[in-house]
N, C-alpha and C. Protein backbone atom coordinates (compact mmCIF):
# COMPACT_ATOMS: atom_id res chain seq x y z
N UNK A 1 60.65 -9.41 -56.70
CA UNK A 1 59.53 -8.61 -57.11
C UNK A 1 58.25 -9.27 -56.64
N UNK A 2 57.42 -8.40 -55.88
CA UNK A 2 56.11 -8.86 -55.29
C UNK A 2 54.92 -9.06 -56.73
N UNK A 3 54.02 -10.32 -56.17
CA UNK A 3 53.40 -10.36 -57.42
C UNK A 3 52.14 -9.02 -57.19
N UNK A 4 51.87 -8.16 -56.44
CA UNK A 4 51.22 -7.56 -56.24
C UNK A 4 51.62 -6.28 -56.87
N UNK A 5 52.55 -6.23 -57.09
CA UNK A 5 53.39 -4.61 -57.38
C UNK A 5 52.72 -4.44 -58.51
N UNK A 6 52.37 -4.73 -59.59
CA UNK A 6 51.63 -4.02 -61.04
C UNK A 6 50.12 -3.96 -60.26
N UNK A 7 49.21 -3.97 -59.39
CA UNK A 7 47.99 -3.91 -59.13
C UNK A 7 47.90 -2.96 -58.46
N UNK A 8 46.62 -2.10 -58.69
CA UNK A 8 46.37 -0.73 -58.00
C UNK A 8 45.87 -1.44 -56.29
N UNK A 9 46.25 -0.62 -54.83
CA UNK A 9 46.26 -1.19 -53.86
C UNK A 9 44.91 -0.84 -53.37
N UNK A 10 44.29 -1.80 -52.66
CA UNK A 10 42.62 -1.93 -52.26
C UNK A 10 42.67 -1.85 -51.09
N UNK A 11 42.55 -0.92 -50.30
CA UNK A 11 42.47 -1.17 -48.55
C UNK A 11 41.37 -1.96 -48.22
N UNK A 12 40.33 -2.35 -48.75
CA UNK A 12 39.16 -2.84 -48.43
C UNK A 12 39.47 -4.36 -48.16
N UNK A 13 40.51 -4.59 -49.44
CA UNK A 13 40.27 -6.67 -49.76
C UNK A 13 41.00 -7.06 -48.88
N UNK A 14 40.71 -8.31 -48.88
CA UNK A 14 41.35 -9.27 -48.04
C UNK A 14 40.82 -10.82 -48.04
N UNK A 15 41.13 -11.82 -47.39
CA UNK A 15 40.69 -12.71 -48.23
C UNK A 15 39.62 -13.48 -47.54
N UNK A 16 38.98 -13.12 -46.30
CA UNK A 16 37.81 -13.20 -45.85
C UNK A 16 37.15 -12.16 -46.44
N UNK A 17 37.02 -11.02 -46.78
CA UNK A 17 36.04 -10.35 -47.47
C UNK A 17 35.98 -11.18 -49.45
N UNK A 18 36.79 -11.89 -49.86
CA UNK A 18 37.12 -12.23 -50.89
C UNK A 18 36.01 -13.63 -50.88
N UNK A 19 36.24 -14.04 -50.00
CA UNK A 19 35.76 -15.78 -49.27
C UNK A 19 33.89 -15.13 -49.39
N UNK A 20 33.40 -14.12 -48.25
CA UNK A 20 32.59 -13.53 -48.51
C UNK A 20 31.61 -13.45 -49.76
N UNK A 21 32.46 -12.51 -50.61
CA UNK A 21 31.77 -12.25 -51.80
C UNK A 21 31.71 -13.30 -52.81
N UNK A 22 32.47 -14.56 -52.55
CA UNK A 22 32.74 -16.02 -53.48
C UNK A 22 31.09 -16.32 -53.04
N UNK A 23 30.67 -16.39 -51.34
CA UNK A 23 29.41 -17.08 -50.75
C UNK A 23 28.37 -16.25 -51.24
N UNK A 24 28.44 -15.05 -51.48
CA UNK A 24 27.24 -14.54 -51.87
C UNK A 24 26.96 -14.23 -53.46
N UNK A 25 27.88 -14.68 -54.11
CA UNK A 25 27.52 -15.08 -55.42
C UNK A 25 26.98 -16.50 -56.06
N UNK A 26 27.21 -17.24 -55.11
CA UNK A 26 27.38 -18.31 -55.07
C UNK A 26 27.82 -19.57 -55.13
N UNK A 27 29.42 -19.20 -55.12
CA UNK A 27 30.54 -19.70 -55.55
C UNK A 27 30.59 -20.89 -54.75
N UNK A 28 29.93 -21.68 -54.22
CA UNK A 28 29.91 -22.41 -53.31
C UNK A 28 31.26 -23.80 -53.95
N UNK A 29 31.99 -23.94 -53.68
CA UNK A 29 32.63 -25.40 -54.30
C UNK A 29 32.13 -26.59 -53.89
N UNK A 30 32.81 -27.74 -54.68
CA UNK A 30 32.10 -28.72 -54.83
C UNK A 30 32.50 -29.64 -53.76
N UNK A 31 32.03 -30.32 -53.00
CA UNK A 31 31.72 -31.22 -51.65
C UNK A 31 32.32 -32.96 -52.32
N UNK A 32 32.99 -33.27 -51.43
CA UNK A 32 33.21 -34.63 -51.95
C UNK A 32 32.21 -35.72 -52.12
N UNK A 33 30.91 -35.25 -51.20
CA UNK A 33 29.85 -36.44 -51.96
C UNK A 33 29.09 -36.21 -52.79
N UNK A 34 28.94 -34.99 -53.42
CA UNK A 34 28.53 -33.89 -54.89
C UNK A 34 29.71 -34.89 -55.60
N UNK A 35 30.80 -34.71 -55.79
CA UNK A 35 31.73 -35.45 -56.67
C UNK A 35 31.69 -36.99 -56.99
N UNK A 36 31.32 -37.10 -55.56
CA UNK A 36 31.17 -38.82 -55.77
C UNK A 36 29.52 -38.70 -56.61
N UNK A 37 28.69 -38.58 -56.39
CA UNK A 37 27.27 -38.28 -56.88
C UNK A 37 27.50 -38.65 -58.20
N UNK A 38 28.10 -37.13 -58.72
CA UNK A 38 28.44 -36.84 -60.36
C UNK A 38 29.31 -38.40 -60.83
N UNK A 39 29.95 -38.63 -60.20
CA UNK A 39 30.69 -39.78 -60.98
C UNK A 39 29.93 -41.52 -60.97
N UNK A 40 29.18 -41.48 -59.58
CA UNK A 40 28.17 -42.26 -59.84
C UNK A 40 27.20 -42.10 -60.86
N UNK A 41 26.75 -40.87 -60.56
CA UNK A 41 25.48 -40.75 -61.85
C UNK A 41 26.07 -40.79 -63.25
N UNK A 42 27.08 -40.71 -63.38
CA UNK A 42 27.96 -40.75 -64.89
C UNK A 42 27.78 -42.86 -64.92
N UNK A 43 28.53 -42.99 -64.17
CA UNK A 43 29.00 -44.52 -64.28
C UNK A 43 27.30 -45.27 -64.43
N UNK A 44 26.35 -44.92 -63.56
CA UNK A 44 24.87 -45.54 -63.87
C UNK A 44 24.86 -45.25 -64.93
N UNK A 45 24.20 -43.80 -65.37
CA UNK A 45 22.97 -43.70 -65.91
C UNK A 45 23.58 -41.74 -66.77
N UNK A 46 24.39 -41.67 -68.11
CA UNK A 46 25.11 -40.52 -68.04
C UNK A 46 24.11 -39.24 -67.75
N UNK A 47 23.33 -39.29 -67.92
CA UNK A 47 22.03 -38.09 -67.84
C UNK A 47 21.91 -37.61 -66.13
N UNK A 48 22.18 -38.57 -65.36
CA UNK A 48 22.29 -38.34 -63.85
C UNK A 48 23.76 -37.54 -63.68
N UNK A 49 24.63 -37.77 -64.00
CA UNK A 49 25.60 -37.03 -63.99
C UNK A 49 25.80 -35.92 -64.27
N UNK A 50 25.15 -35.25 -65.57
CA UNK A 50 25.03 -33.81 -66.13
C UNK A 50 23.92 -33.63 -65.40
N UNK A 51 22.74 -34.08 -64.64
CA UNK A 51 21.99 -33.58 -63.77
C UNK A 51 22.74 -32.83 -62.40
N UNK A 52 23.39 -33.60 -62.35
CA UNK A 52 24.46 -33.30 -61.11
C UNK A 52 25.21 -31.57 -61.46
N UNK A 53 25.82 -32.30 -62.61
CA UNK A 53 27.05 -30.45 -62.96
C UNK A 53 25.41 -29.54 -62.94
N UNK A 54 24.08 -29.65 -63.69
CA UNK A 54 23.11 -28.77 -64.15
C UNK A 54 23.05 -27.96 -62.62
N UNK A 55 22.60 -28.74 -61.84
CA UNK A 55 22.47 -28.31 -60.29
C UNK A 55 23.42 -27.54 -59.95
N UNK A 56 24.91 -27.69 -60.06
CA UNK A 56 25.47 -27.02 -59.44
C UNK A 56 26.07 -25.79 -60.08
N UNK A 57 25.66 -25.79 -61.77
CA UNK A 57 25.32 -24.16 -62.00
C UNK A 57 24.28 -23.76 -61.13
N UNK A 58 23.29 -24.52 -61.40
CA UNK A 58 21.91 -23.58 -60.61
C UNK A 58 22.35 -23.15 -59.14
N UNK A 59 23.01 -23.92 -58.69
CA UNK A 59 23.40 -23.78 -57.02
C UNK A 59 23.96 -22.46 -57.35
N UNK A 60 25.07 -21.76 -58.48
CA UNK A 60 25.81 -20.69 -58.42
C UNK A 60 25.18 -19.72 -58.41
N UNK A 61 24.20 -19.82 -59.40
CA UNK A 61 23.16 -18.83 -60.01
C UNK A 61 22.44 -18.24 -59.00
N UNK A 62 21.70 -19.24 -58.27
CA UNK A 62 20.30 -18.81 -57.33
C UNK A 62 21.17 -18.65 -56.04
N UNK A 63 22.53 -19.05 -55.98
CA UNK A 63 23.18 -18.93 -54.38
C UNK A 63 22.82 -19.51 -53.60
N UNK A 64 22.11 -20.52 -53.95
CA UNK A 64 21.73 -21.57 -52.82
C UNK A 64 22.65 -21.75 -52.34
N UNK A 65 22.34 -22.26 -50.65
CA UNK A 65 23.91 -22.52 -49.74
C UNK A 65 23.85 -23.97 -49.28
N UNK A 66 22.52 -24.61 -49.57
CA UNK A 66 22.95 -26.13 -49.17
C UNK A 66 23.70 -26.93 -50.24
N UNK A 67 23.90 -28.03 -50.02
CA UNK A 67 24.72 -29.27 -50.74
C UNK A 67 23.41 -29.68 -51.48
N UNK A 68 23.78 -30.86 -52.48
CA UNK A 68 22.92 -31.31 -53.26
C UNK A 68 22.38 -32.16 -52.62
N UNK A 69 22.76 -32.88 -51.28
CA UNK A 69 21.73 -34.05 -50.13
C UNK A 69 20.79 -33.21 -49.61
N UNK A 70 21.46 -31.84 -49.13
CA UNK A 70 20.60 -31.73 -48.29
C UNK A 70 19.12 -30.63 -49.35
N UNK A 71 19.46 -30.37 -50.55
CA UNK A 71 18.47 -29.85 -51.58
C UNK A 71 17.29 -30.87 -51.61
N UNK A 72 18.15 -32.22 -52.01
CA UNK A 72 17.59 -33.27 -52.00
C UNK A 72 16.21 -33.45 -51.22
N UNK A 73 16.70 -33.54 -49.68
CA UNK A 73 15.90 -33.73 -49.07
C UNK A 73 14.80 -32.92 -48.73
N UNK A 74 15.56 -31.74 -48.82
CA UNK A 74 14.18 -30.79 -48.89
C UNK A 74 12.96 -30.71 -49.78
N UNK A 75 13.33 -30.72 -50.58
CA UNK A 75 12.39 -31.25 -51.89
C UNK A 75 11.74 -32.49 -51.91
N UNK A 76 12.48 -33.21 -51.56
CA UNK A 76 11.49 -34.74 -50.90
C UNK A 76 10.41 -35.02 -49.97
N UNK A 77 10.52 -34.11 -48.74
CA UNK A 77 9.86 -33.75 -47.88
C UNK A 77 8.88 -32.26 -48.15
N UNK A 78 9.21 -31.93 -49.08
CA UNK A 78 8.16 -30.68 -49.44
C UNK A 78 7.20 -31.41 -50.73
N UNK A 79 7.64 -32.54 -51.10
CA UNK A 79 6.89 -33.21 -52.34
C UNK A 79 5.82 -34.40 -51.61
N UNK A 80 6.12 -34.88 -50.03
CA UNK A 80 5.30 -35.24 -49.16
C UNK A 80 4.29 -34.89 -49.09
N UNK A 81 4.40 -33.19 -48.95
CA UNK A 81 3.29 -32.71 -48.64
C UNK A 81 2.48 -32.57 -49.65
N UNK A 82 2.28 -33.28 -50.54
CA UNK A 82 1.56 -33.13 -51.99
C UNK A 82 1.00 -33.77 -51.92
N UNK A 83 -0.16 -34.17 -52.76
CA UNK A 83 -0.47 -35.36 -53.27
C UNK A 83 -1.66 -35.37 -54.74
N UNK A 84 -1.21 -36.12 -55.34
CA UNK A 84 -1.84 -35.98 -56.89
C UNK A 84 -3.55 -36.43 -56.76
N UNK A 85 -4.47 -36.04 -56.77
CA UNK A 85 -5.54 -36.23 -56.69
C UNK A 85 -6.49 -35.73 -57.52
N UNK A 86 -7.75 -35.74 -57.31
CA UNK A 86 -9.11 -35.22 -57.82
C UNK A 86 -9.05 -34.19 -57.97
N UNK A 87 -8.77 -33.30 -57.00
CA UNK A 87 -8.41 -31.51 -57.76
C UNK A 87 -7.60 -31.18 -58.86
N UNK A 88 -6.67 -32.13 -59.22
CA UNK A 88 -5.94 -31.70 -60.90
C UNK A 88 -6.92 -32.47 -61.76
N UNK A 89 -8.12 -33.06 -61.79
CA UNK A 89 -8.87 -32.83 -62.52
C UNK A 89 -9.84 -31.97 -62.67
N UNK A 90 -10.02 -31.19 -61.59
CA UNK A 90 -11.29 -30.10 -61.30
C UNK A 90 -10.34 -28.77 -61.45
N UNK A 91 -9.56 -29.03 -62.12
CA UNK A 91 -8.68 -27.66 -62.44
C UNK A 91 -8.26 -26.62 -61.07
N UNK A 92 -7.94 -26.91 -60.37
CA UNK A 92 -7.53 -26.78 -59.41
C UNK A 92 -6.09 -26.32 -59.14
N UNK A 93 -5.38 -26.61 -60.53
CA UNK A 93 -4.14 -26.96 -60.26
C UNK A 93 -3.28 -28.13 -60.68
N UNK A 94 -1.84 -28.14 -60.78
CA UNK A 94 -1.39 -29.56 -60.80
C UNK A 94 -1.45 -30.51 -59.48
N UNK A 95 -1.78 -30.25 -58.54
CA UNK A 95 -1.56 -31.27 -57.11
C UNK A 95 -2.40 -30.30 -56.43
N UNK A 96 -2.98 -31.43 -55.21
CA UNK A 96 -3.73 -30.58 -54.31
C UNK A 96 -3.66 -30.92 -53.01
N UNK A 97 -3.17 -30.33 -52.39
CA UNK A 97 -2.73 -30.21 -50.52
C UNK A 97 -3.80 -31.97 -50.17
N UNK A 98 -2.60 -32.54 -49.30
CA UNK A 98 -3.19 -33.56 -48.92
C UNK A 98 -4.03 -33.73 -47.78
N UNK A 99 -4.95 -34.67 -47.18
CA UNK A 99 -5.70 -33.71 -45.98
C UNK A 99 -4.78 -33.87 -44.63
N UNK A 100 -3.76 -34.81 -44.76
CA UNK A 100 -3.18 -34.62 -43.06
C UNK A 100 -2.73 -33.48 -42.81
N UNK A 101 -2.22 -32.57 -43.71
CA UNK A 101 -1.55 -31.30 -44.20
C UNK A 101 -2.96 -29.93 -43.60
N UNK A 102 -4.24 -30.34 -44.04
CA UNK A 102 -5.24 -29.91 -44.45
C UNK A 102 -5.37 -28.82 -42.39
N UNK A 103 -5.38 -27.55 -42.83
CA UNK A 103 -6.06 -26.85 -41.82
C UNK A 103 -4.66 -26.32 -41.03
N UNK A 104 -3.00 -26.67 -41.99
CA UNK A 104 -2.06 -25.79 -40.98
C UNK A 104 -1.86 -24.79 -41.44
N UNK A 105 -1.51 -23.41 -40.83
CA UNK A 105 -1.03 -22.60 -41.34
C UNK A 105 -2.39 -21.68 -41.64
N UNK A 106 -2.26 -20.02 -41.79
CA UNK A 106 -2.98 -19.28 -41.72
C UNK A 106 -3.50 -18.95 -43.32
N UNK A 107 -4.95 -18.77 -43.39
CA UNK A 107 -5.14 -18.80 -44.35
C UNK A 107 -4.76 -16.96 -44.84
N UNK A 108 -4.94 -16.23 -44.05
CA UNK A 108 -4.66 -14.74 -43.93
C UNK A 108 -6.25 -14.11 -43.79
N UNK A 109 -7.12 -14.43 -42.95
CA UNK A 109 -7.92 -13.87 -42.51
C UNK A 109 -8.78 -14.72 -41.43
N UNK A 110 -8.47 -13.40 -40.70
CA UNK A 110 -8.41 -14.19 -38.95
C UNK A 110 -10.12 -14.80 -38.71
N UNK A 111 -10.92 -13.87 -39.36
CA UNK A 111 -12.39 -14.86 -38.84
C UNK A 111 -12.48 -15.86 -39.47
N UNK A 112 -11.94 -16.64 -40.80
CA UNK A 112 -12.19 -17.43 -41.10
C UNK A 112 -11.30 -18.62 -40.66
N UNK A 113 -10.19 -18.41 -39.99
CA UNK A 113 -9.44 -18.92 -39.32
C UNK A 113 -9.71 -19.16 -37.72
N UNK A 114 -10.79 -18.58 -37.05
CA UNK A 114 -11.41 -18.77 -36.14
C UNK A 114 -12.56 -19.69 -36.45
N UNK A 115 -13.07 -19.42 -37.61
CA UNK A 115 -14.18 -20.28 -38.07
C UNK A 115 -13.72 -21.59 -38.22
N UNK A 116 -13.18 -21.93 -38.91
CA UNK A 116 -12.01 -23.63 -39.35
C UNK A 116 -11.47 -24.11 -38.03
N UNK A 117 -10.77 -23.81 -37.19
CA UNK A 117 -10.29 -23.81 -36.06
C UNK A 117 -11.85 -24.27 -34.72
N UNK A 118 -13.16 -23.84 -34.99
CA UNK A 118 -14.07 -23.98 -34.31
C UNK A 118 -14.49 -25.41 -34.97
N UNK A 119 -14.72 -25.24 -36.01
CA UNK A 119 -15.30 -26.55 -36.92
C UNK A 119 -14.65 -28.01 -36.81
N UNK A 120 -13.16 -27.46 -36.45
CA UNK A 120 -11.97 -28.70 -36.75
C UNK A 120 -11.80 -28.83 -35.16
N UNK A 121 -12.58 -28.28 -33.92
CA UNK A 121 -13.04 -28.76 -32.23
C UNK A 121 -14.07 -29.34 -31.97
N UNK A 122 -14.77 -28.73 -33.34
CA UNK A 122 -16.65 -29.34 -33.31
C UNK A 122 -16.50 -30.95 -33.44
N UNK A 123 -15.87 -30.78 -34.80
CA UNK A 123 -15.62 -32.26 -35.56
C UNK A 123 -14.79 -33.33 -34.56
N UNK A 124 -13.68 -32.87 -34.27
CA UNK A 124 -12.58 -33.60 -32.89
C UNK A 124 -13.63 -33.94 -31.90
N UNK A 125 -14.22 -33.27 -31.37
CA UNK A 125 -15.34 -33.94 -30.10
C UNK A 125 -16.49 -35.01 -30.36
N UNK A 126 -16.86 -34.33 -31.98
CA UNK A 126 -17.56 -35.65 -32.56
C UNK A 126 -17.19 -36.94 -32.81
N UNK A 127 -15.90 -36.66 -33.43
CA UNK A 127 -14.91 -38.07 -33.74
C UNK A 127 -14.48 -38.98 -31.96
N UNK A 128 -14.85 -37.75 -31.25
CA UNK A 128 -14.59 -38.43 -29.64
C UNK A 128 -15.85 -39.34 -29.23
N UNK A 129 -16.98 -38.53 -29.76
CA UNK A 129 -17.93 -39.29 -29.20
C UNK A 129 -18.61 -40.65 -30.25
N UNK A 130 -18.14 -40.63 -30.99
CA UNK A 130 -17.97 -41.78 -32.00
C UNK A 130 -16.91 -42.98 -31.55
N UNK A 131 -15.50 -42.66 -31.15
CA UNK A 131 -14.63 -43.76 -30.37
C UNK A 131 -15.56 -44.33 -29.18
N UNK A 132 -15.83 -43.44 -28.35
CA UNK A 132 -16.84 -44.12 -26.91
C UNK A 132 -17.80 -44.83 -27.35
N UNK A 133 -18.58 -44.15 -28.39
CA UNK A 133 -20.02 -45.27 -28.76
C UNK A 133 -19.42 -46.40 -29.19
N UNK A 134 -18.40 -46.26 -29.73
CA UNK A 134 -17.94 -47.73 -30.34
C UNK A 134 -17.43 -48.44 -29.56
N UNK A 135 -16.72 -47.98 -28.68
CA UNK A 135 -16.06 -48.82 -27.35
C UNK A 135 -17.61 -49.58 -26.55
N UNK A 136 -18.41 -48.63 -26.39
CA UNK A 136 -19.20 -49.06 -25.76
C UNK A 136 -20.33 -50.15 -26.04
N UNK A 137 -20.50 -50.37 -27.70
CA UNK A 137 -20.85 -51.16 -28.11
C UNK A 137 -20.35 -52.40 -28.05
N UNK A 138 -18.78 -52.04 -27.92
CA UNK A 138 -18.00 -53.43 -27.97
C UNK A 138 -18.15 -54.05 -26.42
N UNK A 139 -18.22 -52.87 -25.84
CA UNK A 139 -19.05 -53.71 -24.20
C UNK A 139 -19.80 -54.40 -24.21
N UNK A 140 -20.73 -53.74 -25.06
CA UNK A 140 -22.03 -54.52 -24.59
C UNK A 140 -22.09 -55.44 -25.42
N UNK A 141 -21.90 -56.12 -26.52
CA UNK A 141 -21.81 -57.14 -27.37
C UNK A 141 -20.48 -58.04 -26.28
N UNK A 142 -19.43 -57.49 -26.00
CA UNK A 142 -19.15 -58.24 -24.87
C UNK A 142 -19.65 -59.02 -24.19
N UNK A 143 -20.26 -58.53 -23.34
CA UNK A 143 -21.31 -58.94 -22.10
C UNK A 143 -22.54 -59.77 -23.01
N UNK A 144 -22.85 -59.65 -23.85
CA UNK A 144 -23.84 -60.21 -24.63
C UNK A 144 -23.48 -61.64 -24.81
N UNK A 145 -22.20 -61.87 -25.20
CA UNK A 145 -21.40 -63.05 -25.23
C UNK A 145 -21.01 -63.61 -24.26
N UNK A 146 -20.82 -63.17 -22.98
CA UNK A 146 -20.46 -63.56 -22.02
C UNK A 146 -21.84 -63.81 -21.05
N UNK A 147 -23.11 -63.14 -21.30
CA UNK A 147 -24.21 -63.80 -20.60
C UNK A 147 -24.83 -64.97 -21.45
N UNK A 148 -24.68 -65.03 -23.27
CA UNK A 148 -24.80 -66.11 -23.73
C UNK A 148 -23.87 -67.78 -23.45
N UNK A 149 -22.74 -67.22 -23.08
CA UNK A 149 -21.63 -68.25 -22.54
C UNK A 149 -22.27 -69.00 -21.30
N UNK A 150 -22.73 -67.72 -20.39
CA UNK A 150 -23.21 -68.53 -18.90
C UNK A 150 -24.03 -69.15 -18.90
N UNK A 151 -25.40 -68.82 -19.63
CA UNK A 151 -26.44 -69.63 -20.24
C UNK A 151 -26.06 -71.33 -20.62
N UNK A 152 -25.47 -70.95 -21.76
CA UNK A 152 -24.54 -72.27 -22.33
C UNK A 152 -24.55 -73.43 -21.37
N UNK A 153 -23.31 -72.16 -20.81
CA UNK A 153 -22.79 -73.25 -19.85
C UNK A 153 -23.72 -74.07 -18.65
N UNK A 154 -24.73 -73.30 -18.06
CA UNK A 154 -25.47 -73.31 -17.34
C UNK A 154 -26.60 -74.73 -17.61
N UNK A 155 -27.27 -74.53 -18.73
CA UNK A 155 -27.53 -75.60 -19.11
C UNK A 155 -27.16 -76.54 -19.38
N UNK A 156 -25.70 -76.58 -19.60
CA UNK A 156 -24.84 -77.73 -20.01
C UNK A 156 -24.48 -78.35 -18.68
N UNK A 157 -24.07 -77.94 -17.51
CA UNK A 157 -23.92 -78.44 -16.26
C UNK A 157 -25.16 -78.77 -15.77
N UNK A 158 -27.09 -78.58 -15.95
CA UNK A 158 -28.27 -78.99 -15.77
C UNK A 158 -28.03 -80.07 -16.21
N UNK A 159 -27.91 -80.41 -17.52
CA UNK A 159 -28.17 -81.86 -18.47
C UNK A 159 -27.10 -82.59 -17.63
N UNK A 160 -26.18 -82.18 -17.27
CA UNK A 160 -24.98 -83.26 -16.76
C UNK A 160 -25.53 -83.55 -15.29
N UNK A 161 -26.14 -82.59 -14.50
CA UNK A 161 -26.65 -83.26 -13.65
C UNK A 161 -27.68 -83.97 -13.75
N UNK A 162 -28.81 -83.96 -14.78
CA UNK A 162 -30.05 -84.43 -14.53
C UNK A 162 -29.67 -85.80 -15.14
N UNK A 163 -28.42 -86.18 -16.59
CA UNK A 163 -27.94 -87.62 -17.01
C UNK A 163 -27.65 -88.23 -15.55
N UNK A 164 -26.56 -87.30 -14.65
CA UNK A 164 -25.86 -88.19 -13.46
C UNK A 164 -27.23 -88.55 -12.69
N UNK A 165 -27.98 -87.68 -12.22
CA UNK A 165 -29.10 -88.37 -11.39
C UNK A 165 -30.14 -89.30 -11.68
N UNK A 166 -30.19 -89.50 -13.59
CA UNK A 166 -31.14 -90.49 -13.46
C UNK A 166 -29.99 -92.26 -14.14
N UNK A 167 -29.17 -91.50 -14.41
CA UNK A 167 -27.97 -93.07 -13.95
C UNK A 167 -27.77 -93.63 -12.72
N UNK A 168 -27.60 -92.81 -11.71
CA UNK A 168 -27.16 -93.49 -10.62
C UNK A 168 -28.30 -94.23 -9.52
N UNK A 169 -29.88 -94.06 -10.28
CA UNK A 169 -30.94 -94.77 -9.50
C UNK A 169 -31.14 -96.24 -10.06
């Protein structure tokens, strides 16, 4: 007797459409370094461990499709882009965009995005002509040192001749 015989027959199923609907619920199973994780975080610290199972309801729930490393990392690198500053005291918010971050991405209106974009070429050419003045200062304080050196020296080879010439009479 087939174990199928008491079940009404589904032309549809099968067990890639079955596999399917497991991924888009979010049935994702558990990964052997998710397992190792959970049993580390048990053996540290037990609260890391039920952090672990908490996640991987949430993984079912929301259908997330990555692993818990690679959640990980995303969130690590999206928490980069943060940084806790002076604007969560000016109510601003809890965190406020850091400035290396500062000027990517569209604000959603194109003249003012032409405007920022002009300002942030203005400023770049200024910051250019600020490196040269400074280079060029360092020239010339260079040379400043190096015509004080010849001097130096210059006089210092006078006195050595004028000691040798009045020794040797």
């Amino acid at each position: 007797m087939s174990p199928d015989m008491g079940k009404p027959f589904d032309p549809g199923f099968n067990r890639s459409s079955a596999a399917a609907a497991r991924r888009s619920c979010g049935g994702r199973s558990w990964r052997p370094l998710e397992i190792a994780a959970m049993v580390a975080g048990f053996a540290l610290y037990w609260p890391l461990g039920l952090a672990v199972i908490a996640w991987k309801f949430w993984q079912k729930k929301s259908g997330y499709e990555g692993d818990l490393f690679s959640f990980t990392r995303e969130k690590w690198e999206g928490a980069s882009n943060w940084s806790f500053g002076a604007c969560a005291s000016q109510g601003r918010g809890f965190a406020a965009r850091s400035w290396r971050n500062a000027g990517f991405g569209s604000s959603g209106n194109r003249a003012f995005d032409e405007w920022r974009e002009g300002e942030l070429a203005r400023l770049e050419e200024e910051r250019r002509k600020l490196v040269a003045a400074e280079r060029e200062f360092a020239e010339f304080l260079e040379n400043l040192r190096h015509a004080r050196d010849r001097e130096e020296f210059d006089r210092f080879m006078q006195e050595r001749r004028n000691q040798q010439g009045t020794t040797s009479i």
